[in-house]
PDB file of N, CA and C in Angstrom:
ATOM      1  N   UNK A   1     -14.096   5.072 -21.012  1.00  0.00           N
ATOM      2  CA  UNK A   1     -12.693   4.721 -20.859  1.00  0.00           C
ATOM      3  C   UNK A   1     -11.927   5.977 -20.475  1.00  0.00           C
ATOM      4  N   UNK A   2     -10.902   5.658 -19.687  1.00  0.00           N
ATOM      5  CA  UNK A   2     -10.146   6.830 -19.332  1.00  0.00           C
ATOM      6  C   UNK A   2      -8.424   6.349 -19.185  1.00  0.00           C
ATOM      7  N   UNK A   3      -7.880   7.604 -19.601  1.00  0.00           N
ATOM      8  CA  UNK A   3      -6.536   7.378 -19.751  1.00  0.00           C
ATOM      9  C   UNK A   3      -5.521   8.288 -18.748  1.00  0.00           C
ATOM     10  N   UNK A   4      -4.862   8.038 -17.820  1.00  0.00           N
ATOM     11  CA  UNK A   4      -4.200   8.843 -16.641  1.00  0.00           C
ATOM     12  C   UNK A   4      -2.865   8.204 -17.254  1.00  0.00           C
ATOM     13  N   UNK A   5      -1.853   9.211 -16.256  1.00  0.00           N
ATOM     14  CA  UNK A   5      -0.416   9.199 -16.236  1.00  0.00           C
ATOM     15  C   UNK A   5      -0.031   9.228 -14.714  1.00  0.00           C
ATOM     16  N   UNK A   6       0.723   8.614 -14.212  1.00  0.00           N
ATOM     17  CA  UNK A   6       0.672   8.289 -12.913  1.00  0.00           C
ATOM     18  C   UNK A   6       0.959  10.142 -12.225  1.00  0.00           C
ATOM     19  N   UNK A   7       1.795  10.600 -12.905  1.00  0.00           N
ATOM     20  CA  UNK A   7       1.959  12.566 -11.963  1.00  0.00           C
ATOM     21  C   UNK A   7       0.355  12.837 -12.283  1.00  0.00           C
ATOM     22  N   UNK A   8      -0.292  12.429 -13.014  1.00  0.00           N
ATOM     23  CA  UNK A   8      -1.480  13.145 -12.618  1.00  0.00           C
ATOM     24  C   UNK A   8      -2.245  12.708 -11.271  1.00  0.00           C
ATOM     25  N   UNK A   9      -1.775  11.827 -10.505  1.00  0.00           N
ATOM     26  CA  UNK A   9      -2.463  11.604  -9.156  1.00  0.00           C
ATOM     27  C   UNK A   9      -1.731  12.238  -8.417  1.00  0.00           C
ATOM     28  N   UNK A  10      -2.541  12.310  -6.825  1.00  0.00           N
ATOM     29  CA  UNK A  10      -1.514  13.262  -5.899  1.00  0.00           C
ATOM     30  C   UNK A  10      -0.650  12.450  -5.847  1.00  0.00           C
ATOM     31  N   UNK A  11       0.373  13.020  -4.923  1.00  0.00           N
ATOM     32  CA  UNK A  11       1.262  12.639  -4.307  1.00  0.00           C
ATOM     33  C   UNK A  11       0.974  13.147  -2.607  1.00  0.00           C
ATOM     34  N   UNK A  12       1.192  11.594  -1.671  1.00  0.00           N
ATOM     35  CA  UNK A  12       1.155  11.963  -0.361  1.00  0.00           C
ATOM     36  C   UNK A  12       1.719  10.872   0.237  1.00  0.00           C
ATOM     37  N   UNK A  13       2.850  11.740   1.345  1.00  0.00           N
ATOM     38  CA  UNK A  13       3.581  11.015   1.631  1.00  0.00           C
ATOM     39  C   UNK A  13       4.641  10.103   1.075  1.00  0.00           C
ATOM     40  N   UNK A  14       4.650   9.164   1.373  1.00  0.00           N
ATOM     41  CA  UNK A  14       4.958   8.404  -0.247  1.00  0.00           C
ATOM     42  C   UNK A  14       4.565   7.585  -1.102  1.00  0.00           C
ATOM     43  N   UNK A  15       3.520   7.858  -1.611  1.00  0.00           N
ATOM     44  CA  UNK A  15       2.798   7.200  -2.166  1.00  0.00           C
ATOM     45  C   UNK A  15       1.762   8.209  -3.731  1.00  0.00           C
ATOM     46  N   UNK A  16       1.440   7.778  -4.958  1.00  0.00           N
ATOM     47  CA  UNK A  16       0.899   8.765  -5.594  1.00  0.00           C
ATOM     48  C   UNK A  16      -0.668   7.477  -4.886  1.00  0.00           C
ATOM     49  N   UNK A  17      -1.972   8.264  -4.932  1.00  0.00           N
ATOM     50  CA  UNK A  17      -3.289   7.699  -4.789  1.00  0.00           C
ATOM     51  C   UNK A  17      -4.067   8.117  -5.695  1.00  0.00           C
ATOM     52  N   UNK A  18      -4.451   6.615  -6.536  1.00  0.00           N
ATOM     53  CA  UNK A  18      -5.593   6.659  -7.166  1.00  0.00           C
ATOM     54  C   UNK A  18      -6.916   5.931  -6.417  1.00  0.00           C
ATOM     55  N   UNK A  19      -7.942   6.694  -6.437  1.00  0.00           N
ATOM     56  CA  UNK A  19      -8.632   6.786  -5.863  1.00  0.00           C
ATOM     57  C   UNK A  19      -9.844   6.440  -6.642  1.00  0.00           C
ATOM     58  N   UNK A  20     -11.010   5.285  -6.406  1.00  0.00           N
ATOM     59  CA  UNK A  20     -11.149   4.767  -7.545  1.00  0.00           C
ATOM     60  C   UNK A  20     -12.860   5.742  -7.665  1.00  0.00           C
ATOM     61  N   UNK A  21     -13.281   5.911  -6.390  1.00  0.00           N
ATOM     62  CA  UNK A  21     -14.825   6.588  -6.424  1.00  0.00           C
ATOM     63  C   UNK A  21     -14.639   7.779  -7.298  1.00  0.00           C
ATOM     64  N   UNK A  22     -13.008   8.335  -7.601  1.00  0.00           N
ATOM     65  CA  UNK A  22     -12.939  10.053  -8.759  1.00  0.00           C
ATOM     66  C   UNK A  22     -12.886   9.166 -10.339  1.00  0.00           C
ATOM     67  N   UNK A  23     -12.544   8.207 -10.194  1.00  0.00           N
ATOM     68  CA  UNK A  23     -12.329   7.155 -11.498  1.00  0.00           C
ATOM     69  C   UNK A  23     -13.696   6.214 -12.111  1.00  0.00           C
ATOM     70  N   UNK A  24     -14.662   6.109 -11.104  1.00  0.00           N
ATOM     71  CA  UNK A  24     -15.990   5.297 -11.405  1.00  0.00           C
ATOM     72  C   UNK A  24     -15.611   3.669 -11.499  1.00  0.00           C
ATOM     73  N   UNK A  25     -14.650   3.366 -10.683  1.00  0.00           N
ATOM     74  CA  UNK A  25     -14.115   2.111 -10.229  1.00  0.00           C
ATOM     75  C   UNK A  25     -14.193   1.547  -8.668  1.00  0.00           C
ATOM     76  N   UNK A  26     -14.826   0.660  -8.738  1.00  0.00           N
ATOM     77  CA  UNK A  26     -14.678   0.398  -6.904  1.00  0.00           C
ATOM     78  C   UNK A  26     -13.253  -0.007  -6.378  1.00  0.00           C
ATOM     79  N   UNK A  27     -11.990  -0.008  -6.505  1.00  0.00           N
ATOM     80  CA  UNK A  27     -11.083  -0.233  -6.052  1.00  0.00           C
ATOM     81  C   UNK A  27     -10.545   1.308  -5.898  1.00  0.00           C
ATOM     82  N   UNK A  28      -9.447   1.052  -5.050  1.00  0.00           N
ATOM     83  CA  UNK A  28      -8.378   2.190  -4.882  1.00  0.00           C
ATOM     84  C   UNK A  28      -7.114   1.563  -4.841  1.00  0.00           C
ATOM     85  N   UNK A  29      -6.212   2.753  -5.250  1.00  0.00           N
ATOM     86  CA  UNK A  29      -4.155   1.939  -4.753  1.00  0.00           C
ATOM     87  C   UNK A  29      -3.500   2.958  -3.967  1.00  0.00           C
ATOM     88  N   UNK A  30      -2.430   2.552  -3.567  1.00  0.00           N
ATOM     89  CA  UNK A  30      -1.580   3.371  -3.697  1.00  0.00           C
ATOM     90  C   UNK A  30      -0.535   2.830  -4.478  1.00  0.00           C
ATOM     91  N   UNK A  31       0.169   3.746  -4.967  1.00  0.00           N
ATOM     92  CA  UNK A  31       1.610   3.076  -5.828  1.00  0.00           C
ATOM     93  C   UNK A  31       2.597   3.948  -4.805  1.00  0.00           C
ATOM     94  N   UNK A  32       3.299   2.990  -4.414  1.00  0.00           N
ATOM     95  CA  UNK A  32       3.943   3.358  -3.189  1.00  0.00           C
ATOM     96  C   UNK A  32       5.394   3.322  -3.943  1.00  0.00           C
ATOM     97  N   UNK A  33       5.960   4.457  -3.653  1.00  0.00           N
ATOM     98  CA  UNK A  33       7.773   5.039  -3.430  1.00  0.00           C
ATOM     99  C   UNK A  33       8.084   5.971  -2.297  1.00  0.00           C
ATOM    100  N   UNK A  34       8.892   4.259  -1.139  1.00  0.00           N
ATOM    101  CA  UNK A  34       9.505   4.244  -0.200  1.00  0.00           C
ATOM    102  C   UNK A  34      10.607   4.323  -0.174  1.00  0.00           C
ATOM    103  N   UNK A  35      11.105   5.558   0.203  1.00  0.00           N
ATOM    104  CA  UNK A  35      12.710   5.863   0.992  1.00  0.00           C
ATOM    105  C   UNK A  35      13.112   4.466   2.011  1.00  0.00           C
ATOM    106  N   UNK A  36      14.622   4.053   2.272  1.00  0.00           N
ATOM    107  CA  UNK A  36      14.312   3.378   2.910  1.00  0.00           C
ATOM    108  C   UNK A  36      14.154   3.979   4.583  1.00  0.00           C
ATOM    109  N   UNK A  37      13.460   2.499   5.155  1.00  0.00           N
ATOM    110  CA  UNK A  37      13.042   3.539   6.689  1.00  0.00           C
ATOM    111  C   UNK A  37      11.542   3.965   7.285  1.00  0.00           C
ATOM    112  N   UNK A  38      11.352   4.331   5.434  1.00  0.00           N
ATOM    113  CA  UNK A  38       9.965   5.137   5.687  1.00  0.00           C
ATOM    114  C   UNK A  38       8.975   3.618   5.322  1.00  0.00           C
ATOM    115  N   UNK A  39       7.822   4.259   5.967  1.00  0.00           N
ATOM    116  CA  UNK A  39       6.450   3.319   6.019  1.00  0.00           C
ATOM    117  C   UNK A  39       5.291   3.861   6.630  1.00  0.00           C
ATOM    118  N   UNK A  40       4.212   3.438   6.785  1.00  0.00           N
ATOM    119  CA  UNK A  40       2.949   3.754   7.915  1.00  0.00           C
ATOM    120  C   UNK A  40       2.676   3.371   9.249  1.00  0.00           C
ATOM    121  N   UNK A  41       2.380   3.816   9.648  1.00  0.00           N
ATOM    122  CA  UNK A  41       2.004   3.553  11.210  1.00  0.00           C
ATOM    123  C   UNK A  41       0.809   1.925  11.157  1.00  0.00           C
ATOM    124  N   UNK A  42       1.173   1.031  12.218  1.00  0.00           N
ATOM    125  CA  UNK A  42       0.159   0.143  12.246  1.00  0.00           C
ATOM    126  C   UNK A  42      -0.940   0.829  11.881  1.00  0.00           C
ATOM    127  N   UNK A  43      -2.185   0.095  11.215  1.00  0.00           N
ATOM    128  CA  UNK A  43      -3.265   0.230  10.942  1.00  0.00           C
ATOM    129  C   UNK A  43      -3.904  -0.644  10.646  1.00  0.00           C
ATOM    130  N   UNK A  44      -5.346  -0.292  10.326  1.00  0.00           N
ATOM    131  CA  UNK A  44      -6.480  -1.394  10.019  1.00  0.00           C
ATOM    132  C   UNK A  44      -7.399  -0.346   8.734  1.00  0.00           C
ATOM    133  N   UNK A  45      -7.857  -1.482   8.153  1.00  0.00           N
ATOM    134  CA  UNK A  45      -9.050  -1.144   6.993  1.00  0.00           C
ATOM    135  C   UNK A  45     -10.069  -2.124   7.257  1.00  0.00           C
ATOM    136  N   UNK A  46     -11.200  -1.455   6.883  1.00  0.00           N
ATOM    137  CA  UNK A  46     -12.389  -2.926   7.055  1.00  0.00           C
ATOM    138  C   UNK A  46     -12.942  -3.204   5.411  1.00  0.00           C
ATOM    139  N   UNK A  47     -12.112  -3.409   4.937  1.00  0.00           N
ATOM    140  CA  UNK A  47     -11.382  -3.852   3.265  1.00  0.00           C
ATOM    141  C   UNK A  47     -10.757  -4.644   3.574  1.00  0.00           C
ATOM    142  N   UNK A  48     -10.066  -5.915   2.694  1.00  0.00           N
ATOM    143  CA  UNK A  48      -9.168  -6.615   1.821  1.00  0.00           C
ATOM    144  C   UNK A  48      -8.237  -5.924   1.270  1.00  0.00           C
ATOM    145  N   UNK A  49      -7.015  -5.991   1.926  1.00  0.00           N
ATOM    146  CA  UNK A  49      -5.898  -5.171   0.641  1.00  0.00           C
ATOM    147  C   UNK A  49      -5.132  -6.176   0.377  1.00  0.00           C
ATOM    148  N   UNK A  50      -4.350  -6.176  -0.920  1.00  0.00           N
ATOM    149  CA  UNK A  50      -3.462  -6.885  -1.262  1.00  0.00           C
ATOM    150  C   UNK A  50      -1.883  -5.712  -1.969  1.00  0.00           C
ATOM    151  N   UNK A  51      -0.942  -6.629  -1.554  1.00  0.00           N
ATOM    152  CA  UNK A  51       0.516  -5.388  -1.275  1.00  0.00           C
ATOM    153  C   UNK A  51       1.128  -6.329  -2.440  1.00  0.00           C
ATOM    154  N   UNK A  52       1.362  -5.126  -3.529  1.00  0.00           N
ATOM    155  CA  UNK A  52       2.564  -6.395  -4.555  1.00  0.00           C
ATOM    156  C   UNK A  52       3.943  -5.764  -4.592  1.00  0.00           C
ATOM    157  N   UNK A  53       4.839  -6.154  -4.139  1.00  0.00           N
ATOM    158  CA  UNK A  53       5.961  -5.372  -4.183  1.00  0.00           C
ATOM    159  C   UNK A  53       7.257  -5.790  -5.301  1.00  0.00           C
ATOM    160  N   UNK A  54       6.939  -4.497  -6.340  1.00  0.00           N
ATOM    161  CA  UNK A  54       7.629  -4.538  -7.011  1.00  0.00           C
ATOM    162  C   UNK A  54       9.427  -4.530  -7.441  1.00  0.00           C
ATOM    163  N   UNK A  55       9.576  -3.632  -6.824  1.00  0.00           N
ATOM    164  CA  UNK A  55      11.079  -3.741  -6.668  1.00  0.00           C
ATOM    165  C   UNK A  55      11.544  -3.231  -5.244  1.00  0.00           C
ATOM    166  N   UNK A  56      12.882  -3.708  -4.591  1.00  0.00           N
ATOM    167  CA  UNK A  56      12.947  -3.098  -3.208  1.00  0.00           C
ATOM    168  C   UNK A  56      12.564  -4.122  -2.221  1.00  0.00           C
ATOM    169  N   UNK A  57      12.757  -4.066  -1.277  1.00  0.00           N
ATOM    170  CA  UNK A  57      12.165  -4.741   0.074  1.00  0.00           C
ATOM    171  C   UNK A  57      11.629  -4.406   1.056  1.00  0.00           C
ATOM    172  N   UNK A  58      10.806  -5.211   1.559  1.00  0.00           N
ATOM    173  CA  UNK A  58       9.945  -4.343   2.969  1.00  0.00           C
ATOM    174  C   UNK A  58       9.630  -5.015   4.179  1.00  0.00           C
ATOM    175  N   UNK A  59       9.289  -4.893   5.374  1.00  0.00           N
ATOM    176  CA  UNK A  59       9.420  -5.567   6.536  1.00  0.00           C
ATOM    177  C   UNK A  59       7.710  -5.495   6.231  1.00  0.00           C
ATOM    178  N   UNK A  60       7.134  -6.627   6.814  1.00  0.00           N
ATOM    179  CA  UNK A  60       5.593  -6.371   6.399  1.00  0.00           C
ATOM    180  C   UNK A  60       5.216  -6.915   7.560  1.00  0.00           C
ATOM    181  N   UNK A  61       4.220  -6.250   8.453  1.00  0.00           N
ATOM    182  CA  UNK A  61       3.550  -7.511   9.825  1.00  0.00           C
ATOM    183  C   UNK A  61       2.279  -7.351   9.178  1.00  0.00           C
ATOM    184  N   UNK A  62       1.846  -8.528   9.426  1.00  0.00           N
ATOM    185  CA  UNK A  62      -0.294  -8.608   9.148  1.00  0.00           C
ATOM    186  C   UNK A  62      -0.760  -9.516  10.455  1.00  0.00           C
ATOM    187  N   UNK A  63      -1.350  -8.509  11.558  1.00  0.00           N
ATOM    188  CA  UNK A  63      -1.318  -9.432  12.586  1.00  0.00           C
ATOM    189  C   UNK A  63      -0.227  -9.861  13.333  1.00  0.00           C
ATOM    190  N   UNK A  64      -0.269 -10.583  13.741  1.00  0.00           N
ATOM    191  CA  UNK A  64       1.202 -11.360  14.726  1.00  0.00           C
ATOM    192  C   UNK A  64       2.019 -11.678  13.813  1.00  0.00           C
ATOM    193  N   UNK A  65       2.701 -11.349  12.346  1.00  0.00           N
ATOM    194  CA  UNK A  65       3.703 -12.332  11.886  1.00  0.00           C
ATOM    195  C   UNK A  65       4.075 -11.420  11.270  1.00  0.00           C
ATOM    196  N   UNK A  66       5.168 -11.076  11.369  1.00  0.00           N
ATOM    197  CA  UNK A  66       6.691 -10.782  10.694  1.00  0.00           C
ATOM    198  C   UNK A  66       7.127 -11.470   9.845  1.00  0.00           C
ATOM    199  N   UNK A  67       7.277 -10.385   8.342  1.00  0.00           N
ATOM    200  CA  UNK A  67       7.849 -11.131   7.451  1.00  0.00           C
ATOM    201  C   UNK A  67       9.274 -10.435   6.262  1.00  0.00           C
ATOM    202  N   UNK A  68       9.915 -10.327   6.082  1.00  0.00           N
ATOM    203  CA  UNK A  68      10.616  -9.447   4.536  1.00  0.00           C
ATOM    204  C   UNK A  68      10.072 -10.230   3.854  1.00  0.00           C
ATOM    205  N   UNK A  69       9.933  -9.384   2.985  1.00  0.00           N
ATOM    206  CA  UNK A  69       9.102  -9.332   1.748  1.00  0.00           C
ATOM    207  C   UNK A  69       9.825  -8.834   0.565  1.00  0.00           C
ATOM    208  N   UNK A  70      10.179  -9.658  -0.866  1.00  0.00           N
ATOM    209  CA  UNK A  70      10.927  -8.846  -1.564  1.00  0.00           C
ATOM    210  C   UNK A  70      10.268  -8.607  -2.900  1.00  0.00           C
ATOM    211  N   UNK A  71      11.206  -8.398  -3.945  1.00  0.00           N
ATOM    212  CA  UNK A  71      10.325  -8.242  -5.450  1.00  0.00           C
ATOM    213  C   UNK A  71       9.925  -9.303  -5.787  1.00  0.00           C
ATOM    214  N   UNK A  72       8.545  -9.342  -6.229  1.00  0.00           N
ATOM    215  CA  UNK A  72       7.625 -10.324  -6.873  1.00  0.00           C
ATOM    216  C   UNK A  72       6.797 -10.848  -5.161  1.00  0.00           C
ATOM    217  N   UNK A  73       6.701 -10.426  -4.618  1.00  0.00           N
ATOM    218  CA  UNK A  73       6.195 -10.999  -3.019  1.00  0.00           C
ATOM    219  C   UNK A  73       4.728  -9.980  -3.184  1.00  0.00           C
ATOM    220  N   UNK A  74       3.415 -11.046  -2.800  1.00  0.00           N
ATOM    221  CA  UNK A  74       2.398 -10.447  -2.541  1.00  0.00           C
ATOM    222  C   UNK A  74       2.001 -10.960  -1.366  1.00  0.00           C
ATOM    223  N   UNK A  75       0.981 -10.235  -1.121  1.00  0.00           N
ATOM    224  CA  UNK A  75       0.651  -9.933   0.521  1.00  0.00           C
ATOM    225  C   UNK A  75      -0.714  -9.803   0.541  1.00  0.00           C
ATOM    226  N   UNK A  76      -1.433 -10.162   1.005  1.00  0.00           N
ATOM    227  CA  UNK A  76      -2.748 -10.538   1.359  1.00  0.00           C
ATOM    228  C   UNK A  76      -3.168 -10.133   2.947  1.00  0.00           C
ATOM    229  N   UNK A  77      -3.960  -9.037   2.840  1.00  0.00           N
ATOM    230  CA  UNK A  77      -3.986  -8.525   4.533  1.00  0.00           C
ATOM    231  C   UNK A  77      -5.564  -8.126   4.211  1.00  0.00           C
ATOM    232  N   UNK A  78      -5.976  -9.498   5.488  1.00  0.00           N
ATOM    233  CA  UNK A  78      -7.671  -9.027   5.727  1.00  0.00           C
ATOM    234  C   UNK A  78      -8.039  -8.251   6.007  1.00  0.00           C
ATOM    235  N   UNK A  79      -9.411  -7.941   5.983  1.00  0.00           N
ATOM    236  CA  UNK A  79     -10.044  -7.123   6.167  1.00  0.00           C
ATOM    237  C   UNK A  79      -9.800  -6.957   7.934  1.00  0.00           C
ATOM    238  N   UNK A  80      -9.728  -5.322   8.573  1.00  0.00           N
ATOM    239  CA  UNK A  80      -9.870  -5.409  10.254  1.00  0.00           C
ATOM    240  C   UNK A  80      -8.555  -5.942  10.750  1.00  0.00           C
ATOM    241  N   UNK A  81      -7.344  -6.366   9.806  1.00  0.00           N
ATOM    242  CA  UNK A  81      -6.267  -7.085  10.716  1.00  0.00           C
ATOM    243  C   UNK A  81      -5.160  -5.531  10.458  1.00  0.00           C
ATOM    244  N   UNK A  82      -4.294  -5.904  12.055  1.00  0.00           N
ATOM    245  CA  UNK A  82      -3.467  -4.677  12.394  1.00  0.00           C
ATOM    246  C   UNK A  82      -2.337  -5.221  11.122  1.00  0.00           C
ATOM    247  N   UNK A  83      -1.864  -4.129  10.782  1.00  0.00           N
ATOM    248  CA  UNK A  83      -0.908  -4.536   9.501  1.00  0.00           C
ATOM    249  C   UNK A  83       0.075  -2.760   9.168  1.00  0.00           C
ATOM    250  N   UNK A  84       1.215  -3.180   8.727  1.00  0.00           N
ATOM    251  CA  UNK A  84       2.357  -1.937   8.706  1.00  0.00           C
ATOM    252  C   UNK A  84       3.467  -2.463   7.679  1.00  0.00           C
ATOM    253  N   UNK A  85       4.372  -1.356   6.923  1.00  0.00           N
ATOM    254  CA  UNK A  85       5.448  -1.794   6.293  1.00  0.00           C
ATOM    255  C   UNK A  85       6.047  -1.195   6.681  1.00  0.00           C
ATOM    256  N   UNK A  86       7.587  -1.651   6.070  1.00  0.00           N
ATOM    257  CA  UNK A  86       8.768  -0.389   6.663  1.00  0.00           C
ATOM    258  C   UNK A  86       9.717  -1.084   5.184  1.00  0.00           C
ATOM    259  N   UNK A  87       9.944   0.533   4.479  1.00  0.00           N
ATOM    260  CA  UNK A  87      11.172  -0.122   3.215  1.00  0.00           C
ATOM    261  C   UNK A  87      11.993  -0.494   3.841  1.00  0.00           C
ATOM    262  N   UNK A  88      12.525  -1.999   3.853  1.00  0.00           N
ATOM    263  CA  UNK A  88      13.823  -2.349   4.680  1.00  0.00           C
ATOM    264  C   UNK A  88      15.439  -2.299   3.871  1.00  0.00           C
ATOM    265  N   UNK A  89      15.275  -2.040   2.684  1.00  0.00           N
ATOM    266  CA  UNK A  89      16.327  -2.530   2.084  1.00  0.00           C
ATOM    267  C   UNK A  89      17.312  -1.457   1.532  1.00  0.00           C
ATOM    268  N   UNK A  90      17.995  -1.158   0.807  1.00  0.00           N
ATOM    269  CA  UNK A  90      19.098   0.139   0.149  1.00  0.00           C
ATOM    270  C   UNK A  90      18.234   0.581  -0.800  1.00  0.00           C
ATOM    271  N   UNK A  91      17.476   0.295  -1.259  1.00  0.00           N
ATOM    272  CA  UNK A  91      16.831   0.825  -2.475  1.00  0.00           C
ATOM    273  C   UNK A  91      15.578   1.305  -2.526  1.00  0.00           C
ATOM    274  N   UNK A  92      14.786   1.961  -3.004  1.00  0.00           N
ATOM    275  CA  UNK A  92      13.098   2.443  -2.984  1.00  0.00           C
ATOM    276  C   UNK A  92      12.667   1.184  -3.007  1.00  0.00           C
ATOM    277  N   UNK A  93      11.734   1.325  -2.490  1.00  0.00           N
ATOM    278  CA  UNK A  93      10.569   0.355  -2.089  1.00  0.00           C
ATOM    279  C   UNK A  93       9.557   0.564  -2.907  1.00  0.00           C
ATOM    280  N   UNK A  94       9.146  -0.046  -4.311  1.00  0.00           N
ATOM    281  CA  UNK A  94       8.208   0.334  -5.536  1.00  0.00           C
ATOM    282  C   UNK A  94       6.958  -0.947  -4.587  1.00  0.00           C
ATOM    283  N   UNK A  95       6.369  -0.296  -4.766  1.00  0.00           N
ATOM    284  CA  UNK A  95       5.121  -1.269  -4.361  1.00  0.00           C
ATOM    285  C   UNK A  95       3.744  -1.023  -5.160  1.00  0.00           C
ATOM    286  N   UNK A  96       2.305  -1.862  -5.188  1.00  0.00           N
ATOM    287  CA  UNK A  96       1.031  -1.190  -5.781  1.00  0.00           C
ATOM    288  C   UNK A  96      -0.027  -1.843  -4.422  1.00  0.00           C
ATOM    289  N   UNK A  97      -0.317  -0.984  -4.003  1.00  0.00           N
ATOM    290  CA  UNK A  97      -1.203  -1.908  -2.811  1.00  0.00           C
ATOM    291  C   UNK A  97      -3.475  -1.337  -3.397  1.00  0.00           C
ATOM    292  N   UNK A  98      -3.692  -2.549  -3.503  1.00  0.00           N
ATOM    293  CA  UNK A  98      -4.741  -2.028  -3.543  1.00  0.00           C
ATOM    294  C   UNK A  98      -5.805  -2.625  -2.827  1.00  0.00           C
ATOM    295  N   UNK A  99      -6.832  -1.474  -2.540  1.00  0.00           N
ATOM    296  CA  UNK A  99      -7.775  -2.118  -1.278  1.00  0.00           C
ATOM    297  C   UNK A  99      -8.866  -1.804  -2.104  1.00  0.00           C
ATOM    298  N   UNK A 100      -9.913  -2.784  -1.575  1.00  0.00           N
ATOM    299  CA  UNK A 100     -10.797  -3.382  -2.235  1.00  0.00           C
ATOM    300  C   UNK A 100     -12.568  -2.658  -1.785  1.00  0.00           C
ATOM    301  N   UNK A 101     -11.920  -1.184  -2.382  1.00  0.00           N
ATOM    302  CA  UNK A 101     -12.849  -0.081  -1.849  1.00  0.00           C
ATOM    303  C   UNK A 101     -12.620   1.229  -2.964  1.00  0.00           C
ATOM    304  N   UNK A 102     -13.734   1.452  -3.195  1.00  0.00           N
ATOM    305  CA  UNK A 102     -13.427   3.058  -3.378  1.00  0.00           C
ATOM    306  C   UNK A 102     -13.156   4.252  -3.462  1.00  0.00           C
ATOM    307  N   UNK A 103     -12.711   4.030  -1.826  1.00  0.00           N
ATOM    308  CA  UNK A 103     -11.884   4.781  -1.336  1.00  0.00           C
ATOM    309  C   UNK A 103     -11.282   4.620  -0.586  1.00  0.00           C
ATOM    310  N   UNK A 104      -9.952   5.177   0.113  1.00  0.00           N
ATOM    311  CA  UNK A 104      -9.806   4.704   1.408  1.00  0.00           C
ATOM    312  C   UNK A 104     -10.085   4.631   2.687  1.00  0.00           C
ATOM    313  N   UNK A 105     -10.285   3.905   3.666  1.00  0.00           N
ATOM    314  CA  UNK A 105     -10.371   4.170   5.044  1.00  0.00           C
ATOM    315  C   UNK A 105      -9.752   3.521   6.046  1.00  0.00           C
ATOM    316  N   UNK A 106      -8.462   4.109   6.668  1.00  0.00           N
ATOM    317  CA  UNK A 106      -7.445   3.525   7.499  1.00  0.00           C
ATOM    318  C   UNK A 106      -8.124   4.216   8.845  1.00  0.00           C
ATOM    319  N   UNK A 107      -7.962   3.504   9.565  1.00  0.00           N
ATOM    320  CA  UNK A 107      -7.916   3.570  11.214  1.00  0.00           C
ATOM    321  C   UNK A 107      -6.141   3.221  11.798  1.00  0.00           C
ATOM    322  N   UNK A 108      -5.675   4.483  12.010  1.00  0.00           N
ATOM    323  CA  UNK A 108      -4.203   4.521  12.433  1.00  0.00           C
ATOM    324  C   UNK A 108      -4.349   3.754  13.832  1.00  0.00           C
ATOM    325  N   UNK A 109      -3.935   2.926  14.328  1.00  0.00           N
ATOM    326  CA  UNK A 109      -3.652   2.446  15.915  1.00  0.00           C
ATOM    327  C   UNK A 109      -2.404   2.783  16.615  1.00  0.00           C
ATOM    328  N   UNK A 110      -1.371   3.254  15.910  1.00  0.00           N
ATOM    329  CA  UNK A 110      -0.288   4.180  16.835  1.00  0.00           C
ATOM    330  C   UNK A 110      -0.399   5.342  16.697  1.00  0.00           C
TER     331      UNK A 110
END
């Protein structure tokens, strides 16, 4: 068993990452705190992620569809599909996204 505090993960970008292959867990997250504005560049994983967004709002595409997305909104983005957020709203964008890997591996497409 192990016990963390979220400052004990990095911080990058905006996001702290736990990373689950340093933890002996096959998942990874990010716990995402978005300025608004800020987000990632389209991308792909050849993982399953799922996006829960906690407080805040976010513009979310998975594939061809455009959506806002607000608190309590989860998100389900296959494995290989082009997918991006953007905090859309006045407030941080609290999110927990976790992909269904050990670690991460994004393929940026912009």
């Amino acid at each position: 068993m192990s016990f963390l505090n979220l400052e004990q993960l990095p911080f990058v970008g905006m996001s702290h990452e736990f990373v689950g292959e340093n933890q002996g867990v096959p998942f990874s997250a990010y716990i995402v705190n978005a300025r608004p504005g800020q987000g990632p560049p389209l991308h792909t994983h050849p993982y399953v992620e799922v996006a829960f967004t906690l407080e805040g709002s976010a513009t979310i595409t998975v594939g061809n569809e455009t959506r806002e997305v607000n608190a309590g909104g989860i998100v389900i983005i296959p494995a290989n599909t082009p997918h991006r957020f953007v905090s859309s709203g006045d407030a941080i964008l609290r999110q927990i996204d976790i992909h269904a890997s050990p670690k991460f591996i994004q393929t940026n497409l912009e």
